[in-house]
N, C-alpha and C. Protein backbone atom coordinates (compact mmCIF):
# COMPACT_ATOMS: atom_id res chain seq x y z
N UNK A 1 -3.85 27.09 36.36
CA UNK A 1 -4.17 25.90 37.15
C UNK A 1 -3.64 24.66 36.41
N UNK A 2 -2.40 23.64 36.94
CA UNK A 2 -2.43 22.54 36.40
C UNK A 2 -3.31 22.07 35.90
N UNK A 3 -3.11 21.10 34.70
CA UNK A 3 -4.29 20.09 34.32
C UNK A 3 -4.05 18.79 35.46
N UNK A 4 -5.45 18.53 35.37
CA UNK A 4 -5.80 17.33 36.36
C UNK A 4 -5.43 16.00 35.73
N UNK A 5 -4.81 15.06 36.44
CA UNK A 5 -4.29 13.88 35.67
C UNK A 5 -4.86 12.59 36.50
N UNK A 6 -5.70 12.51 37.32
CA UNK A 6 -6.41 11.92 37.79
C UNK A 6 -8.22 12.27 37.46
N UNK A 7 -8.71 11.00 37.68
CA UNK A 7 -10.68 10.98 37.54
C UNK A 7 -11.60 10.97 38.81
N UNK A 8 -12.08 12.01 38.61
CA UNK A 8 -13.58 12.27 40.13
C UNK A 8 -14.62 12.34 39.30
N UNK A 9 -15.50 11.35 39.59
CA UNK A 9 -16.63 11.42 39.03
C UNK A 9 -17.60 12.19 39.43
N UNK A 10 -18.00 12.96 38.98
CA UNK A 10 -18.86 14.54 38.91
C UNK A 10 -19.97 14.09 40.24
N UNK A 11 -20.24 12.78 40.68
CA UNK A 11 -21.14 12.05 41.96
C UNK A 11 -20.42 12.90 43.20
N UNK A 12 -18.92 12.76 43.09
CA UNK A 12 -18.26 12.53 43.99
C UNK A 12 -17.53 13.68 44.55
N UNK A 13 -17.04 13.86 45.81
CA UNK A 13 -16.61 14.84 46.83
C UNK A 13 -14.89 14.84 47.01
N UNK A 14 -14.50 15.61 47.00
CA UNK A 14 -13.09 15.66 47.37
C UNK A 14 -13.02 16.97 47.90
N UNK A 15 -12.83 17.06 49.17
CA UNK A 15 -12.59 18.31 49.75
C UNK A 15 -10.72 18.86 49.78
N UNK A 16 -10.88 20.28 50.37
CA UNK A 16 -9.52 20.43 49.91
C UNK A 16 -8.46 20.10 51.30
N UNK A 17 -7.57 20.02 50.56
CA UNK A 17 -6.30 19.89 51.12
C UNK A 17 -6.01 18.44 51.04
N UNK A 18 -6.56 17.87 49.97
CA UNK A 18 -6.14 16.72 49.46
C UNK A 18 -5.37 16.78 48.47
N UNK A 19 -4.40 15.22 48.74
CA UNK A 19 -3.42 14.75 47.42
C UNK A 19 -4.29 13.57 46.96
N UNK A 20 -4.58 13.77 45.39
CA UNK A 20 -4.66 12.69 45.08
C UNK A 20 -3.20 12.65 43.04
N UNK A 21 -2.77 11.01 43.15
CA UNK A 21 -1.54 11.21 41.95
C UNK A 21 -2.52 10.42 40.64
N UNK A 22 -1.58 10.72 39.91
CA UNK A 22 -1.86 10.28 38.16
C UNK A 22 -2.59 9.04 38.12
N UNK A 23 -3.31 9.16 37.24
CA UNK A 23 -4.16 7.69 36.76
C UNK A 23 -4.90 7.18 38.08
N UNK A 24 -5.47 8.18 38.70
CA UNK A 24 -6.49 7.43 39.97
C UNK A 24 -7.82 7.48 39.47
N UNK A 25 -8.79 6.84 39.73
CA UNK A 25 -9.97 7.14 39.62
C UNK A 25 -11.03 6.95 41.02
N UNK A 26 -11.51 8.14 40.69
CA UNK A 26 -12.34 8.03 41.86
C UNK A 26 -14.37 7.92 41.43
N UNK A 27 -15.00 6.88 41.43
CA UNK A 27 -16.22 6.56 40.76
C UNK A 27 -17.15 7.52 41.63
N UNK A 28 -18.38 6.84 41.41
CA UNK A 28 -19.46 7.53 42.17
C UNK A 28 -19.76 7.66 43.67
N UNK A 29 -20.67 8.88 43.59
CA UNK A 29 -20.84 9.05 45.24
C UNK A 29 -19.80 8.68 46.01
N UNK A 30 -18.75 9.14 46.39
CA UNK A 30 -17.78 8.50 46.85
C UNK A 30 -17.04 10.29 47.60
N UNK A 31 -16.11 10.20 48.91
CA UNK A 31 -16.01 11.31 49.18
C UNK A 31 -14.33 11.16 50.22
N UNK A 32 -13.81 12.07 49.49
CA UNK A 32 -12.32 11.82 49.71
C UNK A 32 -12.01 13.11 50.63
N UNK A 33 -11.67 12.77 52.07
CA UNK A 33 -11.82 13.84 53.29
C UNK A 33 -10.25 14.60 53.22
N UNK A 34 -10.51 15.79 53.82
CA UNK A 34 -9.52 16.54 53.93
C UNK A 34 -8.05 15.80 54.52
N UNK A 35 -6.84 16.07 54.19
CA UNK A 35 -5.73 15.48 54.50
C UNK A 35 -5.12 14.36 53.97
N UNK A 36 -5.90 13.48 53.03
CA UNK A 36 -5.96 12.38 52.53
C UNK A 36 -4.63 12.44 51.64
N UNK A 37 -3.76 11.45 51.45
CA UNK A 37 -2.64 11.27 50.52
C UNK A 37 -3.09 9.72 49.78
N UNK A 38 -3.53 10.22 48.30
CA UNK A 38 -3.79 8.95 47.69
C UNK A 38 -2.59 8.65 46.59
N UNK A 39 -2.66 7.51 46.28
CA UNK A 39 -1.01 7.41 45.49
C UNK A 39 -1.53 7.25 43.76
N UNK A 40 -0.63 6.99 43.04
CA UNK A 40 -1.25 7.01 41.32
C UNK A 40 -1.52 5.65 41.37
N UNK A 41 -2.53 5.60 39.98
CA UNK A 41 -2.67 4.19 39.47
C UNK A 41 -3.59 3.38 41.09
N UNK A 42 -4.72 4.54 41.28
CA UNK A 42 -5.63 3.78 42.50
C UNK A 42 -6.93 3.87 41.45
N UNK A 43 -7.94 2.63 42.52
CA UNK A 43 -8.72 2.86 42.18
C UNK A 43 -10.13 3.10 43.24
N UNK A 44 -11.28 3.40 43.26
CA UNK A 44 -12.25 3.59 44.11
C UNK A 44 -13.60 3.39 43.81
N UNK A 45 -13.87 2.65 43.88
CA UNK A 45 -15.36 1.92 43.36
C UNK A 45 -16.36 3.24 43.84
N UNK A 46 -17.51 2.75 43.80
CA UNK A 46 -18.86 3.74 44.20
C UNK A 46 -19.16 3.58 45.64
N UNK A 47 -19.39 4.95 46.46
CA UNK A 47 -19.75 4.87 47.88
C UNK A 47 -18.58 4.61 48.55
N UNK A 48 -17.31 5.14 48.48
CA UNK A 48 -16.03 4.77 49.03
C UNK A 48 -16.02 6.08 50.04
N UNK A 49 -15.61 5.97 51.28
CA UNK A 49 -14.79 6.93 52.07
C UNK A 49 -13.68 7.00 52.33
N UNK A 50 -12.84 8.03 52.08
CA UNK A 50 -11.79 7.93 51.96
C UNK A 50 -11.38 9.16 53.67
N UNK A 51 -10.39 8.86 54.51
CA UNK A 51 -10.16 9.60 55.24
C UNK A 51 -11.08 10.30 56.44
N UNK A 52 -10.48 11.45 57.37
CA UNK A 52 -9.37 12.18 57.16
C UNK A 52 -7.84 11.66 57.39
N UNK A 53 -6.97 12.15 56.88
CA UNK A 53 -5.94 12.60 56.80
C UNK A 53 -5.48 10.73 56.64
N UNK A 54 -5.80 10.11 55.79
CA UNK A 54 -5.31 8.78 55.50
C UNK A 54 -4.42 8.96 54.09
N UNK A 55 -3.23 7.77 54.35
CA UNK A 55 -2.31 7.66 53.15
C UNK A 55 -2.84 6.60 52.85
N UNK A 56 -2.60 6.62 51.15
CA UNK A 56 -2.72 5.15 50.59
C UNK A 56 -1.72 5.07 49.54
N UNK A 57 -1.03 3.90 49.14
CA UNK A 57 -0.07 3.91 48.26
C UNK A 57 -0.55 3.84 46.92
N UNK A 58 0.26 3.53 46.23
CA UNK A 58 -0.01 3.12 44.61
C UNK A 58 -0.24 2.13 43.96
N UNK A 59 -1.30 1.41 43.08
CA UNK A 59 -1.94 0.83 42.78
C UNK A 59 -2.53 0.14 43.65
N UNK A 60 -3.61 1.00 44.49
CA UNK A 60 -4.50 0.16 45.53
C UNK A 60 -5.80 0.30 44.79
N UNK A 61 -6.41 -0.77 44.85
CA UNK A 61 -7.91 -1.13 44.26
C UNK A 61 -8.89 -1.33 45.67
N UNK A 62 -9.58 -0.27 45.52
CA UNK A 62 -10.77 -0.20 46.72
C UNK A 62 -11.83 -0.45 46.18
N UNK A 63 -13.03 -1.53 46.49
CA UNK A 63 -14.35 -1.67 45.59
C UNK A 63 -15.36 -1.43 46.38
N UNK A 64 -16.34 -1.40 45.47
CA UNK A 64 -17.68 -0.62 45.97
C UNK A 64 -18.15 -0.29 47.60
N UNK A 65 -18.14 0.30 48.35
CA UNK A 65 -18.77 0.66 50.08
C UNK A 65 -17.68 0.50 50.64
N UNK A 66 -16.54 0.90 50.50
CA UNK A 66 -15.18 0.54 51.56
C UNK A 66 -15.22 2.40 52.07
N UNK A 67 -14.81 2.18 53.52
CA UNK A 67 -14.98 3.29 54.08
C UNK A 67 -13.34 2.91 54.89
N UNK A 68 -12.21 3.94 54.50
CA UNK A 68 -11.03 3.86 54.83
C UNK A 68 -11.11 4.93 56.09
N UNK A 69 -10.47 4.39 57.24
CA UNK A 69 -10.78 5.52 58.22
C UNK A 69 -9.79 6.36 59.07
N UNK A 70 -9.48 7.09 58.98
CA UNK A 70 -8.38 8.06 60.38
C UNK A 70 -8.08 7.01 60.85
N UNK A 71 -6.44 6.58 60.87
CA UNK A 71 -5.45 5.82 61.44
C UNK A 71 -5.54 4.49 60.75
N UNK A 72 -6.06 4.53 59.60
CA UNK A 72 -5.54 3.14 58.53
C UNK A 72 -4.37 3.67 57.74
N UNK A 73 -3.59 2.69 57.25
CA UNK A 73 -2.95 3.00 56.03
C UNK A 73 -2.16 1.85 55.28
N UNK A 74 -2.67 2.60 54.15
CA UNK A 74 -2.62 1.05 53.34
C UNK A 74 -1.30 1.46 52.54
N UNK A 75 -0.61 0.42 52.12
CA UNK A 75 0.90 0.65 50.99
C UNK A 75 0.11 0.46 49.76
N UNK A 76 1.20 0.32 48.56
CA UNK A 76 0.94 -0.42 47.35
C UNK A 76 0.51 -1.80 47.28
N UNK A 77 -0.11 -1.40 46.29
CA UNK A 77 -0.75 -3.06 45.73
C UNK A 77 -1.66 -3.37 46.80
N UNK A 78 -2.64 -3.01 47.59
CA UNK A 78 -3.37 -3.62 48.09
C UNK A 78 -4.63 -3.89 47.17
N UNK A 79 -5.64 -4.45 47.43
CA UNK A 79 -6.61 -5.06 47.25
C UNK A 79 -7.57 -5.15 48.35
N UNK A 80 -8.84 -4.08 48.60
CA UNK A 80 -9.85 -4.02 49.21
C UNK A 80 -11.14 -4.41 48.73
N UNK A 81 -11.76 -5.35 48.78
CA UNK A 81 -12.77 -6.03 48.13
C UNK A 81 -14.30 -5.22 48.83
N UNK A 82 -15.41 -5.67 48.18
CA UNK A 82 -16.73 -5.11 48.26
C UNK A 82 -16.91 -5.02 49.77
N UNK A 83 -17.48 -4.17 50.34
CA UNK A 83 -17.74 -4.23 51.24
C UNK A 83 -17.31 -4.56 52.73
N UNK A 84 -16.16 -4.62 52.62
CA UNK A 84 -15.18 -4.36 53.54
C UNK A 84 -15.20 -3.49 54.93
N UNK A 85 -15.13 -3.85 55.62
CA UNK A 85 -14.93 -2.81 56.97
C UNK A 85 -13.78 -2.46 57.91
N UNK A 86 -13.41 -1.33 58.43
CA UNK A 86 -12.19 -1.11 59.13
C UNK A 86 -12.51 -0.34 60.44
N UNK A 87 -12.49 -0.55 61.20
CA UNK A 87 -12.71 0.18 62.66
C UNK A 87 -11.45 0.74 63.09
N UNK A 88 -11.73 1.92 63.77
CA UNK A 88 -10.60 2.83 64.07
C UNK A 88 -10.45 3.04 66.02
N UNK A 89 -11.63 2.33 66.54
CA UNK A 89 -12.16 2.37 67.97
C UNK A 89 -12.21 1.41 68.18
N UNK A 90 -11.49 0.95 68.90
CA UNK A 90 -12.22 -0.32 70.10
C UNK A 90 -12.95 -0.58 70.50
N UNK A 91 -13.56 0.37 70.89
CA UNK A 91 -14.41 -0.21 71.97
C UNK A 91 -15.75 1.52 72.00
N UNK A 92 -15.97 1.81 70.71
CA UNK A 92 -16.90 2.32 71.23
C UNK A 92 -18.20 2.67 71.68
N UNK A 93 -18.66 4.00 71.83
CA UNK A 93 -19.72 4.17 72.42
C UNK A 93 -20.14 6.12 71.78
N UNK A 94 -21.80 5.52 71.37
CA UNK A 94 -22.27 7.06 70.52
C UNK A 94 -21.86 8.28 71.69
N UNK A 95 -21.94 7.63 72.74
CA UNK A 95 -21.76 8.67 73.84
C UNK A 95 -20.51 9.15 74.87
N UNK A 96 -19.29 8.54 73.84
CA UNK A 96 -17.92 9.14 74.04
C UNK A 96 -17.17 9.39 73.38
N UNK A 97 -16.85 10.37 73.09
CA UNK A 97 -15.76 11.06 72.15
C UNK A 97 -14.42 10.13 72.24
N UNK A 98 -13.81 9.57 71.02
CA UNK A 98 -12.39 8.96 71.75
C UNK A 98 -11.76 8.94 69.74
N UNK A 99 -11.88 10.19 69.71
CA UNK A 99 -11.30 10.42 68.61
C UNK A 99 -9.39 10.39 68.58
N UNK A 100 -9.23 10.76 70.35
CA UNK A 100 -7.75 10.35 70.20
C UNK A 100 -7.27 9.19 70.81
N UNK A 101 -8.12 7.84 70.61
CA UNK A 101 -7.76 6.45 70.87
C UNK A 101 -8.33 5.73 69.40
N UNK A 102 -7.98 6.52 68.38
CA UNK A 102 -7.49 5.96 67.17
C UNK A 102 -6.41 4.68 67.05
N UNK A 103 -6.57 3.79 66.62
CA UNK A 103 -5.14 2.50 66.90
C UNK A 103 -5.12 2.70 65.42
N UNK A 104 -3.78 2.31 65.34
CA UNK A 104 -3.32 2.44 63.72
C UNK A 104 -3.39 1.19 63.28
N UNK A 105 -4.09 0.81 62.19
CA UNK A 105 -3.87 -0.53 61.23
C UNK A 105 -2.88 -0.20 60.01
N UNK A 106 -2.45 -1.35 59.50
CA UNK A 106 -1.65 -1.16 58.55
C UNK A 106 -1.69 -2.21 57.68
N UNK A 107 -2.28 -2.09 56.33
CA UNK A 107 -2.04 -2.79 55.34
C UNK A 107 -0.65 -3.03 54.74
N UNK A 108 0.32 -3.73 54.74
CA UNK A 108 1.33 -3.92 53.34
C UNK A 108 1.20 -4.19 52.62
N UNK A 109 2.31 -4.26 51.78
CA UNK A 109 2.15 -4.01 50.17
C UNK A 109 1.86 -5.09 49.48
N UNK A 110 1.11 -5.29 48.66
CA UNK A 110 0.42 -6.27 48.02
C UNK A 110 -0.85 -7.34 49.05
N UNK A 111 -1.09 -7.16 49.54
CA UNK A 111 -2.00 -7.86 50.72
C UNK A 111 -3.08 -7.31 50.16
N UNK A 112 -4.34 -8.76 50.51
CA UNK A 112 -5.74 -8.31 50.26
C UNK A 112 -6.65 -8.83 50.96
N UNK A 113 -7.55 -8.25 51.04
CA UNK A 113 -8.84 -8.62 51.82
C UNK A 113 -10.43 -8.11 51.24
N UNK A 114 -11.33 -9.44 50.89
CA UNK A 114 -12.15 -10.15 50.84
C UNK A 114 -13.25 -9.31 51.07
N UNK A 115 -13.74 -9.41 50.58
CA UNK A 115 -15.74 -9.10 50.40
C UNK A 115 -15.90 -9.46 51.80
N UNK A 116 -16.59 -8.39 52.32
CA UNK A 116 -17.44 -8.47 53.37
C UNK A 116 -16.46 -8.53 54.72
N UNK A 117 -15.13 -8.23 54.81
CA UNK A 117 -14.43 -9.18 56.12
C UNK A 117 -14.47 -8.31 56.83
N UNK A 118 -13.95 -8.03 58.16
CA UNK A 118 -13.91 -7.13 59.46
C UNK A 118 -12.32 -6.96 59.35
N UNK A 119 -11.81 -5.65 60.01
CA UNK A 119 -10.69 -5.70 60.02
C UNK A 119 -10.07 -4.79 61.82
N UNK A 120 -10.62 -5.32 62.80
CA UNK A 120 -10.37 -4.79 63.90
C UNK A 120 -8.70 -3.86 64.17
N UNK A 121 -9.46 -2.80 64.49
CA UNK A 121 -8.15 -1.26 65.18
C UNK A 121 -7.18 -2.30 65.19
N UNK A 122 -5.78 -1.43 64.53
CA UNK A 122 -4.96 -1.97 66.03
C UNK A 122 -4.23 -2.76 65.41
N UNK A 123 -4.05 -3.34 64.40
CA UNK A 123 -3.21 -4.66 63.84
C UNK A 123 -2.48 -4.40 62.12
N UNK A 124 -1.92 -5.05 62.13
CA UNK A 124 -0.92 -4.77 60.91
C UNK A 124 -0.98 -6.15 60.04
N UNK A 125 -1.83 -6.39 59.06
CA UNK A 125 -1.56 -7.07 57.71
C UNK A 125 -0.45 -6.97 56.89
N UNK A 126 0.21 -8.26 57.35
CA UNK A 126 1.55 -8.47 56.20
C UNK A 126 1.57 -8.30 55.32
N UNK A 127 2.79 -8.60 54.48
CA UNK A 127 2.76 -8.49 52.81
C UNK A 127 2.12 -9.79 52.15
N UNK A 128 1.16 -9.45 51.43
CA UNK A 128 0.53 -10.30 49.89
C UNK A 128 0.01 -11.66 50.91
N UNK A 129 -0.61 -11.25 52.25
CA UNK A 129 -1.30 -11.60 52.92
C UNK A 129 -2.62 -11.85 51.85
N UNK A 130 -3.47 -12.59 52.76
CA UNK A 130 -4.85 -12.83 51.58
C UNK A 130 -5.54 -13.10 53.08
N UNK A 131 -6.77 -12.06 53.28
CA UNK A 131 -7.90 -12.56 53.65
C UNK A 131 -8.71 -12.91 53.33
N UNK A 132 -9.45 -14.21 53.56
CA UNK A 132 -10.97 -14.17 53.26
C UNK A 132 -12.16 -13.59 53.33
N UNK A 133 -12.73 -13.83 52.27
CA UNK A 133 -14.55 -13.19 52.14
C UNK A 133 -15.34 -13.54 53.54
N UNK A 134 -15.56 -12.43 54.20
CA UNK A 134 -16.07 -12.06 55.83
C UNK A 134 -15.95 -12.79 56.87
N UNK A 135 -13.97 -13.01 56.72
CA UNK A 135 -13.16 -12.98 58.21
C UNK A 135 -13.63 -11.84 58.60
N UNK A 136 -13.01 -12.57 60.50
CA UNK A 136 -12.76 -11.11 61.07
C UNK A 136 -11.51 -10.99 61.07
N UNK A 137 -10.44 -10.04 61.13
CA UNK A 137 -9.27 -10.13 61.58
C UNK A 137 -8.99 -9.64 62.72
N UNK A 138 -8.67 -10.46 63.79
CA UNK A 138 -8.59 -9.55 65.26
C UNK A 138 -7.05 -9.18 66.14
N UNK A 139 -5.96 -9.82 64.92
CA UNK A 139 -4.82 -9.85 65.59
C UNK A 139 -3.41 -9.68 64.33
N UNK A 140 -2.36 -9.53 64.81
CA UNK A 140 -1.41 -9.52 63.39
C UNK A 140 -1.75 -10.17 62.35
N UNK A 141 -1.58 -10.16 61.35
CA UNK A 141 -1.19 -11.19 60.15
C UNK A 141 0.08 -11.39 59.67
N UNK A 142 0.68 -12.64 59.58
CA UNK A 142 2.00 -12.11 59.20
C UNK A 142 1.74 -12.55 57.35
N UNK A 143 3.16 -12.09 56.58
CA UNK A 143 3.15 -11.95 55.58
C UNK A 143 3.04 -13.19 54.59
N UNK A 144 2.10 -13.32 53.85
CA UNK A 144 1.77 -14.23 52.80
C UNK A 144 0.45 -15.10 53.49
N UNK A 145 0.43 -15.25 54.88
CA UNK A 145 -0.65 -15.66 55.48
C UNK A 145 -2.28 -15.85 54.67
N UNK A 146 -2.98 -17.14 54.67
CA UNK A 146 -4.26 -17.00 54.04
C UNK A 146 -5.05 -17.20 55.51
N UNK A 147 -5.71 -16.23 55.71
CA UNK A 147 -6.98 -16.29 56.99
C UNK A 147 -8.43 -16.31 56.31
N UNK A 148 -8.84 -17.44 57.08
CA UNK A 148 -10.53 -17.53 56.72
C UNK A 148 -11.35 -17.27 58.36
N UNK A 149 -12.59 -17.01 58.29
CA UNK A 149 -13.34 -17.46 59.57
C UNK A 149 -13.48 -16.27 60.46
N UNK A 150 -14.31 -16.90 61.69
CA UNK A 150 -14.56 -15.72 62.72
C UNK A 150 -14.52 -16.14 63.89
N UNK A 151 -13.31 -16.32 64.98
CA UNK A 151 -12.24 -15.10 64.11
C UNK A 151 -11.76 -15.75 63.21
N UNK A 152 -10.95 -14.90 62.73
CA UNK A 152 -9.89 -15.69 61.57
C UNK A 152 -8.83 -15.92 61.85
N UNK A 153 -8.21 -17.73 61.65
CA UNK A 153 -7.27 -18.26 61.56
C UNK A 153 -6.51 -18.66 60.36
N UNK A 154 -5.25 -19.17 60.47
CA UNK A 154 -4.31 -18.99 59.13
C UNK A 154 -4.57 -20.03 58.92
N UNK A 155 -5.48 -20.67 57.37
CA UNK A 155 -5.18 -22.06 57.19
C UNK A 155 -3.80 -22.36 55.97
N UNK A 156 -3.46 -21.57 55.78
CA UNK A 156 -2.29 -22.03 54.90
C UNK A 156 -1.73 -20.81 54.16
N UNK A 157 -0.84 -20.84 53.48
CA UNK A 157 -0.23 -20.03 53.07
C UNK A 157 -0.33 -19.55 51.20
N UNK A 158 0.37 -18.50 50.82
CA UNK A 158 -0.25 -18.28 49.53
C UNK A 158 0.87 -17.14 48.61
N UNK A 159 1.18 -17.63 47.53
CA UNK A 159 1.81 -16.81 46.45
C UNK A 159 1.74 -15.05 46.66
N UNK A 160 2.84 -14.74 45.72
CA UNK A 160 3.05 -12.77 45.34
C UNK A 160 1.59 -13.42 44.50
N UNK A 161 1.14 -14.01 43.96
CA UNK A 161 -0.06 -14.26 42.74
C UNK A 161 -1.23 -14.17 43.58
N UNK A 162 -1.28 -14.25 45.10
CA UNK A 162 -2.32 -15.22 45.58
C UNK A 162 -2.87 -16.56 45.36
N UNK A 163 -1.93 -17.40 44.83
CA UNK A 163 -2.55 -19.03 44.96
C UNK A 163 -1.94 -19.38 46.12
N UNK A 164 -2.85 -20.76 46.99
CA UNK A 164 -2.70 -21.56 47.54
C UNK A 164 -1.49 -22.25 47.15
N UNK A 165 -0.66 -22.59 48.36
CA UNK A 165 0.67 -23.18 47.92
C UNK A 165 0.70 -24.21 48.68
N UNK A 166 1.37 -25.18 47.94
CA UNK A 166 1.30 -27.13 48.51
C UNK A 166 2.69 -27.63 48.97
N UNK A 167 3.19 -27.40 49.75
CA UNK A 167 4.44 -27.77 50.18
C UNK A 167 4.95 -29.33 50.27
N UNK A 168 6.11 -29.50 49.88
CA UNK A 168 6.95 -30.67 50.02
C UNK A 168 7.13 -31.05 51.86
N UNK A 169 8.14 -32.43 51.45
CA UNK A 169 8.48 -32.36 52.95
C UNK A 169 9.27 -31.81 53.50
N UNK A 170 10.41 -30.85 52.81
CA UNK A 170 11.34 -30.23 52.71
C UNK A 170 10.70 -28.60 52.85
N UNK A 171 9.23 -28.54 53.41
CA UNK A 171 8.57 -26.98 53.72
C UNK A 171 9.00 -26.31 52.59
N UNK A 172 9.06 -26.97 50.98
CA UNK A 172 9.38 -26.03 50.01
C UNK A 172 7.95 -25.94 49.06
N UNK A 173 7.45 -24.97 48.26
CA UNK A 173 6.77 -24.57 47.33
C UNK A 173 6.95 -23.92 46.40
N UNK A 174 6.36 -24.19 45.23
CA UNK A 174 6.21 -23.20 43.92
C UNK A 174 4.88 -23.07 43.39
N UNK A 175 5.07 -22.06 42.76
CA UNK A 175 3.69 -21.17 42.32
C UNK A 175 3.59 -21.71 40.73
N UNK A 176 2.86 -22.27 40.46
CA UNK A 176 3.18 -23.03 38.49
C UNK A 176 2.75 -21.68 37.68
N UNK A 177 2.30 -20.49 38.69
CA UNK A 177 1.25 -19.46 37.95
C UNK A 177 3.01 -18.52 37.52
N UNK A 178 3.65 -18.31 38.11
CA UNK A 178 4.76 -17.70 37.84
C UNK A 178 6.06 -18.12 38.07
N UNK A 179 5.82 -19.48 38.84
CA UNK A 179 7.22 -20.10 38.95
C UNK A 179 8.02 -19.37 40.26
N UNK A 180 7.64 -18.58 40.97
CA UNK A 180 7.92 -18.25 41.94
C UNK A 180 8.18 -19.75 43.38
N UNK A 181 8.91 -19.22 44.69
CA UNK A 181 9.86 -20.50 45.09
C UNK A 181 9.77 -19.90 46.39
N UNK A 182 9.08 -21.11 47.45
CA UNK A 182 8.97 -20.51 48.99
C UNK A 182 9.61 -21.52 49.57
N UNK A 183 9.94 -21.20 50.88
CA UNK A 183 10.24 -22.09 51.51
C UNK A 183 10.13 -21.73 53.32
N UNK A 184 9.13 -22.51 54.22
CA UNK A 184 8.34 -21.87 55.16
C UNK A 184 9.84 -22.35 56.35
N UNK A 185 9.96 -20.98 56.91
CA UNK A 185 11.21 -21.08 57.86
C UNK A 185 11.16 -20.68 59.31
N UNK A 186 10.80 -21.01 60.46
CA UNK A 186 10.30 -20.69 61.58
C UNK A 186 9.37 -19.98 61.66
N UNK A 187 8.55 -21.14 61.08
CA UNK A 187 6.66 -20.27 61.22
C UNK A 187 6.68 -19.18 59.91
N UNK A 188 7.97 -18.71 59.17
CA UNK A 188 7.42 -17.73 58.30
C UNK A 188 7.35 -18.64 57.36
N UNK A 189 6.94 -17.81 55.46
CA UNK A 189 7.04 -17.77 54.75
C UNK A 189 8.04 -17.10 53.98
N UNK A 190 9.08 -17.65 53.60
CA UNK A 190 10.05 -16.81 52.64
C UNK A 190 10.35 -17.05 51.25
N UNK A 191 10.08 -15.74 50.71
CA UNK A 191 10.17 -16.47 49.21
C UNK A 191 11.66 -16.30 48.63
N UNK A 192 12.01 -17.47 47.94
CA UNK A 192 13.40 -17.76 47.37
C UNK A 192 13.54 -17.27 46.06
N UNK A 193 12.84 -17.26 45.18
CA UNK A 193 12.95 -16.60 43.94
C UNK A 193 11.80 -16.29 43.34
C-alpha cells in the first residue's frame, strides 16, 4: 500500500473512491464523500463537507463548517472563509427530489469569500474576486470584483493581494503591497503587470 502523503484527522470520514493530493489536510469531524477530487497543498478546517463527486484545485483553504456541494467547483487558490454556504437547488422543497437540477457554480482561481456569505446555484465567481463577510451572491461575479451586501453589489475593485485599489483619472491602479498595475477597461479589470 502506498504511503499516505496527505492528513485525515482520525475525527474524520473519507469514504472510498476518493482523490485526495500531497500536503492536504483534512481536520476534525469533517467528511469527504465519494467521487471527490481534492488537489495538494488544501486545507479543511473542522465540520467541512466535502462532495459527492466535487473537484477542488490546489491550494484551496476551506475553514471551519463549509459544506462544498454536488455541482460546485472550486480552482486553485481559493479562499473559503468560516461558515460559508453554497446551494446546489434553487428552489427547493423537503418534498421533491431534484437531485438532477443541480446548477453548477464555479469558483476561479484565487477568488475568496467571507465568513458567513451565501453563494446562490448557478453562478460563476471570477478570478481573485473578493466577497464579503455575509453577502449574498445571486448573480456572476466578474474577476477581481469586491461585493459586499444583500444582495451583493460590486463596490470597487481589488488586487492578486486582495487590497482595495484607488484609481487615477486615467482608470489606472497599483497595489504598494506588491507593486502590481491595473487598469479598468470596459467595465473590466485588467492587470498590466
Amino acid at each position: 500500500m502506498p504511503q499516505q502523503d496527505y492528513f485525515v484527522h482520525s475525527s474524520s470520514i473519507v469514504d472510498n473512491n476518493v482523490s485526495i493530493n500531497d500536503n492536504t489536510k483534512v481536520w476534525h469531524f469533517s467528511h469527504i464523500l465519494s467521487g471527490s477530487k481534492i488537489g495538494k497543498n488544501c486545507s479543511f478546517g473542522q465540520n467541512c463537507v466535502v462532495g459527492p463527486n466535487v473537484t477542488i484545485g490546489n491550494g484551496v483553504k476551506v475553514q471551519n463548517n463549509v459544506s462544498v456541494y454536488e455541482g460546485v467547483e472550486i480552482e486553485d487558490d481559493v479562499f473559503l472563509g468560516p461558515s460559508m454556504v453554497f446551494t446546489n437547488v434553487f428552489n427547493p422543497r423537503a418534498f421533491i427530489v431534484r437531485k438532477e437540477e443541480y446548477r453548477k457554480t464555479i469558483l476561479k482561481k484565487g477568488s475568496s469569500v467571507g465568513a458567513n456569505a451565501t453563494i446562490i446555484c448557478g453562478i460563476t465567481i471570477g478570478e481573485y474576486a473578493l466577497i464579503g463577510s455575509g453577502a449574498v451572491i445571486n448573480k456572476d461575479v466578474k474577476p477581481f470584483s469586491l461585493m459586499v451586501g444583500v444582495p451583493a453589489k460590486q463596490i470597487g475593485w481589488v488586487s492578486l493581494a486582495g487590497n482595495t485599489l484607488a484609481f487615477n483619472d486615467k482608470d489606472e491602479a497599483t497595489d504598494v503591497f506588491d507593486n502590481t498595475s491595473y487598469k479598468i477597461i470596459n467595465n473590466q479589470l485588467e492587470l498590466l503587470s
